[in-house]
C-alpha atoms as a PDB file:
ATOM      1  CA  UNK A   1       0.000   0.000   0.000  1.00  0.00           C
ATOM      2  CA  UNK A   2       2.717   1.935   0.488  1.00  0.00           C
ATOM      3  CA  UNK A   3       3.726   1.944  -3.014  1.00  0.00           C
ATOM      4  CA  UNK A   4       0.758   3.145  -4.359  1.00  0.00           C
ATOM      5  CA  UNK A   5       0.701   6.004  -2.243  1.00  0.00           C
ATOM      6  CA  UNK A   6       4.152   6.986  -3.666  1.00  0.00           C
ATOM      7  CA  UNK A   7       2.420   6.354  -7.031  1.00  0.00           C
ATOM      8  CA  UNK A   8      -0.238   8.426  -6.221  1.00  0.00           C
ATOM      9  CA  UNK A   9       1.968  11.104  -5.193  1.00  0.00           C
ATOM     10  CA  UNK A  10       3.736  11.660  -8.434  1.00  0.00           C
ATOM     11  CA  UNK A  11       3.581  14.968 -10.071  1.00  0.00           C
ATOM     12  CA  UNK A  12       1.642  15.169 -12.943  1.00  0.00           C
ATOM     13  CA  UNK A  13       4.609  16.347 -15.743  1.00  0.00           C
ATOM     14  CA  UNK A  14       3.803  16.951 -19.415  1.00  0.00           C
ATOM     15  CA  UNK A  15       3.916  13.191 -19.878  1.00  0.00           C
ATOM     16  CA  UNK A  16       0.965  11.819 -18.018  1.00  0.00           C
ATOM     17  CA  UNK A  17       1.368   8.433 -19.567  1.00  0.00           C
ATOM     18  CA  UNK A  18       4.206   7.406 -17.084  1.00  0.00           C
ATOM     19  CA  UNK A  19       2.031   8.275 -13.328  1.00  0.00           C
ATOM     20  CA  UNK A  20      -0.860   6.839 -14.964  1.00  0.00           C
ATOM     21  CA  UNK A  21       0.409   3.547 -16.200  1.00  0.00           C
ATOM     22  CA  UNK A  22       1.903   3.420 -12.442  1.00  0.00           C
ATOM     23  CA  UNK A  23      -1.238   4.198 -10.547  1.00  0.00           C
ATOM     24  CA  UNK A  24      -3.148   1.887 -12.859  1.00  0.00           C
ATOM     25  CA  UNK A  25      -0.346  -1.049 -11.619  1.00  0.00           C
ATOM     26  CA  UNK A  26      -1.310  -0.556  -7.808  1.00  0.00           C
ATOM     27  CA  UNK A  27      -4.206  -0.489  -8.594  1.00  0.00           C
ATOM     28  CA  UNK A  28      -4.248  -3.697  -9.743  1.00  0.00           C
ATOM     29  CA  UNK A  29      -1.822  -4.865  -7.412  1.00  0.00           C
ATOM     30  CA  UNK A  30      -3.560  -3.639  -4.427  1.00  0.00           C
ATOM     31  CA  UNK A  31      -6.931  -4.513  -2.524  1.00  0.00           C
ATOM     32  CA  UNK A  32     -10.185  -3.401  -5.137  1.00  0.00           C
ATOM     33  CA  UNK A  33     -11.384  -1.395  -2.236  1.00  0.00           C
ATOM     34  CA  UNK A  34      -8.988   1.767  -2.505  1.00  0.00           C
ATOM     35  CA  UNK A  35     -11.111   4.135  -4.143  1.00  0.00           C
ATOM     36  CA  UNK A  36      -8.720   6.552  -3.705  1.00  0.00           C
ATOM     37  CA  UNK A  37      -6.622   4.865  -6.402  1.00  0.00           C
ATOM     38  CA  UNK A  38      -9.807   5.180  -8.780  1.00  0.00           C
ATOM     39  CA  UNK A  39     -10.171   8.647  -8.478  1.00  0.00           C
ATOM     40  CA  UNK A  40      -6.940   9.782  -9.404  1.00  0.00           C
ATOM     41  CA  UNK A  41      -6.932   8.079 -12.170  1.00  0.00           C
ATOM     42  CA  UNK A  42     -10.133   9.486 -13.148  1.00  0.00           C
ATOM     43  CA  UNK A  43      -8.230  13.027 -12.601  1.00  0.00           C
ATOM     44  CA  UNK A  44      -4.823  11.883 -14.977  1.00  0.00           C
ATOM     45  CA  UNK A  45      -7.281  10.627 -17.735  1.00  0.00           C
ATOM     46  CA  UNK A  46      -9.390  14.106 -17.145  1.00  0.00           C
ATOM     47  CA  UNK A  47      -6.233  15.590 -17.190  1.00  0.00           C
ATOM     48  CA  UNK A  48      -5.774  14.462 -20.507  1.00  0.00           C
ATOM     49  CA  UNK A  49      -9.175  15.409 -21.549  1.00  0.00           C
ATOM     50  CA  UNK A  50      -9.967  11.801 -21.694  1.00  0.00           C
ATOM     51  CA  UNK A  51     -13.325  12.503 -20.456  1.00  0.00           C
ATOM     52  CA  UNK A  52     -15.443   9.504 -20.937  1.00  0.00           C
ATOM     53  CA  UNK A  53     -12.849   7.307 -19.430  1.00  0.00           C
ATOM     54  CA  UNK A  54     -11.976  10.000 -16.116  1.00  0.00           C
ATOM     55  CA  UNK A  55     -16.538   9.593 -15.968  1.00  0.00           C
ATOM     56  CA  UNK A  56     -15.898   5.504 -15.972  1.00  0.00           C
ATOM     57  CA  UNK A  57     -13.193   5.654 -13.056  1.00  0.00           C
ATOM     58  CA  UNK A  58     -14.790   7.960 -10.903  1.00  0.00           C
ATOM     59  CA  UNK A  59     -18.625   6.268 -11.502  1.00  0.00           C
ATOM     60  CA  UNK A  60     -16.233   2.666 -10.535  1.00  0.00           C
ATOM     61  CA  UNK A  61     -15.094   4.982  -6.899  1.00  0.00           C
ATOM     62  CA  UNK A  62     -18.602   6.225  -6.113  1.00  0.00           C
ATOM     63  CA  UNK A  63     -20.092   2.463  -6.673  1.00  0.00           C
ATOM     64  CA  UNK A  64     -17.625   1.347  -4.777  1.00  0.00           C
ATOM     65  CA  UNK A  65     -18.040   3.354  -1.739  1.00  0.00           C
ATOM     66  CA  UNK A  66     -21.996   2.504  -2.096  1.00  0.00           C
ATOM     67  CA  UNK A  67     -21.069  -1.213  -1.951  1.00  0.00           C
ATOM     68  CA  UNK A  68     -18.321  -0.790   1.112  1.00  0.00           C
ATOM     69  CA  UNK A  69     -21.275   1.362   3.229  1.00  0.00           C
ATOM     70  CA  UNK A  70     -19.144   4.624   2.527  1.00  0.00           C
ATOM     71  CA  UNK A  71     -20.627   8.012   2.431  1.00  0.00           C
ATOM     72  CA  UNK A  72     -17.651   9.854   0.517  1.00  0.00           C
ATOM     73  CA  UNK A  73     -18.377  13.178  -2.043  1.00  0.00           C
ATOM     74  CA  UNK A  74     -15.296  13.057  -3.487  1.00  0.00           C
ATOM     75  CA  UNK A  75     -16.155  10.909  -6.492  1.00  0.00           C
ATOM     76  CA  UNK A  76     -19.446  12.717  -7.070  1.00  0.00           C
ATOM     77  CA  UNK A  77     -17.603  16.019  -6.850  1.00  0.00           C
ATOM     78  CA  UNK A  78     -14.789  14.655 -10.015  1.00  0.00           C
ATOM     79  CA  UNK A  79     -18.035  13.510 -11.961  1.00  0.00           C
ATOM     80  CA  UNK A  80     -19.193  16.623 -11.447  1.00  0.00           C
ATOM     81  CA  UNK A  81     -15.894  18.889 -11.861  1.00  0.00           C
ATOM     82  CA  UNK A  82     -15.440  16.504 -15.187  1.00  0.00           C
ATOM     83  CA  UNK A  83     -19.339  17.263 -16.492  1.00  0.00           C
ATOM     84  CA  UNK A  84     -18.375  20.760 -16.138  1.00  0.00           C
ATOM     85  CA  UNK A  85     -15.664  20.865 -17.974  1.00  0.00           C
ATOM     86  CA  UNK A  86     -17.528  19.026 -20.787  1.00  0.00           C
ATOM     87  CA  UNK A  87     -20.059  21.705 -20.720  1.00  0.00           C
ATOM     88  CA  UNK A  88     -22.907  19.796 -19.202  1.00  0.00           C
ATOM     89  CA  UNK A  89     -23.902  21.655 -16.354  1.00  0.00           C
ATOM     90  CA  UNK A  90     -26.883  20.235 -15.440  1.00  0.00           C
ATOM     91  CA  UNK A  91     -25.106  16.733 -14.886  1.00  0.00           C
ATOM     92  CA  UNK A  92     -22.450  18.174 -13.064  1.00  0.00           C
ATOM     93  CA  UNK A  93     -25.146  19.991 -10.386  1.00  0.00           C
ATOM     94  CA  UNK A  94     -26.514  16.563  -9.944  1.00  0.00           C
ATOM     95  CA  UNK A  95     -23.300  15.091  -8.521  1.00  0.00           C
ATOM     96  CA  UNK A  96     -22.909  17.919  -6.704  1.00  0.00           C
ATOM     97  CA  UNK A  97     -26.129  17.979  -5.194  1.00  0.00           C
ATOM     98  CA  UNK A  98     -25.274  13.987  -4.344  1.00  0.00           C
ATOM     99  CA  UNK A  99     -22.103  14.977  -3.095  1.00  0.00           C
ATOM    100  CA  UNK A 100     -23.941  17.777  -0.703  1.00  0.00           C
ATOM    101  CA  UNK A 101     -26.562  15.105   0.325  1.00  0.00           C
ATOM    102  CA  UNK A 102     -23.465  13.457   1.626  1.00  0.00           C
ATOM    103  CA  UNK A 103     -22.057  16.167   3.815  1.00  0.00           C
ATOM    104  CA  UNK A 104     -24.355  18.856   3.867  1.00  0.00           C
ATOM    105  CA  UNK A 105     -21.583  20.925   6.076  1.00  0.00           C
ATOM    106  CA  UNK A 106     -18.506  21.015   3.766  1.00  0.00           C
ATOM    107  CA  UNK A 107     -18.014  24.515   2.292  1.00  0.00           C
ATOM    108  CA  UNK A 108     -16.093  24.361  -0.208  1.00  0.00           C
ATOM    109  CA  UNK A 109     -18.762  21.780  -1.571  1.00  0.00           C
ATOM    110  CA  UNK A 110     -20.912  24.888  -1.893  1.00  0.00           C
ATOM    111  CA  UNK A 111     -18.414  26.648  -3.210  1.00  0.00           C
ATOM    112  CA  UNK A 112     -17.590  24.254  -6.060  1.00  0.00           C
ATOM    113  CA  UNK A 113     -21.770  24.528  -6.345  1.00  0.00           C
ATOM    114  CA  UNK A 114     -21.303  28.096  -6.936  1.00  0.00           C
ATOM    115  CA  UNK A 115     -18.920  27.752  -9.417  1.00  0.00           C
ATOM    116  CA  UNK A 116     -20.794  25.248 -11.931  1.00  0.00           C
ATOM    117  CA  UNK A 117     -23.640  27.537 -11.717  1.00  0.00           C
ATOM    118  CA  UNK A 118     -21.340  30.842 -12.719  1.00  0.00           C
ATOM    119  CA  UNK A 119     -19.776  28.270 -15.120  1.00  0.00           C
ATOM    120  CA  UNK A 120     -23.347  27.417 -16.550  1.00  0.00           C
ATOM    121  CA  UNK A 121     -24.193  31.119 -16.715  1.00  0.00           C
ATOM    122  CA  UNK A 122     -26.545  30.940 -13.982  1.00  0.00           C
ATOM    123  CA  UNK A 123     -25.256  33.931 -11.884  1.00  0.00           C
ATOM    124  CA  UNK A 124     -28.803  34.142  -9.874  1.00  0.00           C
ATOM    125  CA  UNK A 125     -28.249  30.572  -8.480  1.00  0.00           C
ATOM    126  CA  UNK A 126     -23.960  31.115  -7.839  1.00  0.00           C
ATOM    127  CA  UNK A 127     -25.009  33.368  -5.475  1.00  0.00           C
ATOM    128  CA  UNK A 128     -27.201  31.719  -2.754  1.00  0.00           C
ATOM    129  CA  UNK A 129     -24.809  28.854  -3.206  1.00  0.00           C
ATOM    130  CA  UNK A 130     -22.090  31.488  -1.774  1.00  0.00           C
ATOM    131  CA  UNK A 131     -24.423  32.462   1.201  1.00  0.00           C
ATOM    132  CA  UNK A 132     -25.122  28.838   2.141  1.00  0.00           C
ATOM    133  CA  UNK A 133     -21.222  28.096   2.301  1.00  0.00           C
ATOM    134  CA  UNK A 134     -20.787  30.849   4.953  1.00  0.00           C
ATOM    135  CA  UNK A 135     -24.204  29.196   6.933  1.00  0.00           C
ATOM    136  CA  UNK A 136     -21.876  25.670   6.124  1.00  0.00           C
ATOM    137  CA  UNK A 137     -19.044  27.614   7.777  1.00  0.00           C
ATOM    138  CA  UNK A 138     -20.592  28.544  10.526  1.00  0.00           C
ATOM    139  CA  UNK A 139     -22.677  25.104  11.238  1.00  0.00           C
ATOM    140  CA  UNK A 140     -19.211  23.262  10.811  1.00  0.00           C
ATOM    141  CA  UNK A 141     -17.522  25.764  13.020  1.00  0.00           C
ATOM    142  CA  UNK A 142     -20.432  24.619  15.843  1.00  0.00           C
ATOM    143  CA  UNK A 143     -19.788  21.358  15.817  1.00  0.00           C
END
């Protein structure tokens, strides 16, 4: 496990190719329940605008966390972050509305809300996305 964490920690250069081939090997190598490994592939095949296949990897980490009893927005946050970048924002504020029905009180969740809708255009709805990160500030701050 170790290993793959040093895989996972390589620096994304101008050849891609070379981390990814190596994260792809742990993961194969390792237990099928590190859905950490899934999602950063997900990001090196987004990365290389490999969009499709970044939407398999990260769909492969959410269904795994549903199968392990996990409750983790990170994968529905890269499906959404990956819509967006496609241009289909109305995908991408579904998986971030799953990722907020996963942890209601992480900001920058909202944030990243707030920034498909200015992304989509939607400048009315960016904005009461930025007010309920503050009230997600303050409720996390409580607890």
């Amino acid at each position: 496990m170790f290993a793959a964490s040093r895989l996972i920690s390589t620096k994304c250069s101008a050849n891609t190719t070379s981390p990814l081939n190596g994260i792809k090997k742990a993961s194969e190598l390792t237990p099928p329940n590190l859905t950490f490994l899934y999602n950063r592939i997900g990001v090196l095949y987004r990365h290389l605008r490999q969009y499709e296949t970044a939407l398999e990897y990260f769909a492969k980490a959410a269904n795994l966390n549903n199968q392990l009893g996990l409750a983790d927005p990170i994968p529905y946050m890269a499906i959404a972050n990956t819509y967006i970048r496609m241009g289909e924002a109305m995908a991408a504020s579904r998986n971030a509305y799953r990722a907020l029905e996963i942890n209601p009180y992480n900001a920058d969740t909202y944030g990243q809300v707030g920034v498909i809708y200015y992304r989509a255009r939607n400048y009315e709805g960016a904005n009461p996305d930025a007010a309920l990160r503050c009230d997600g500030l303050r409720r996390a701050a409580k607890l």
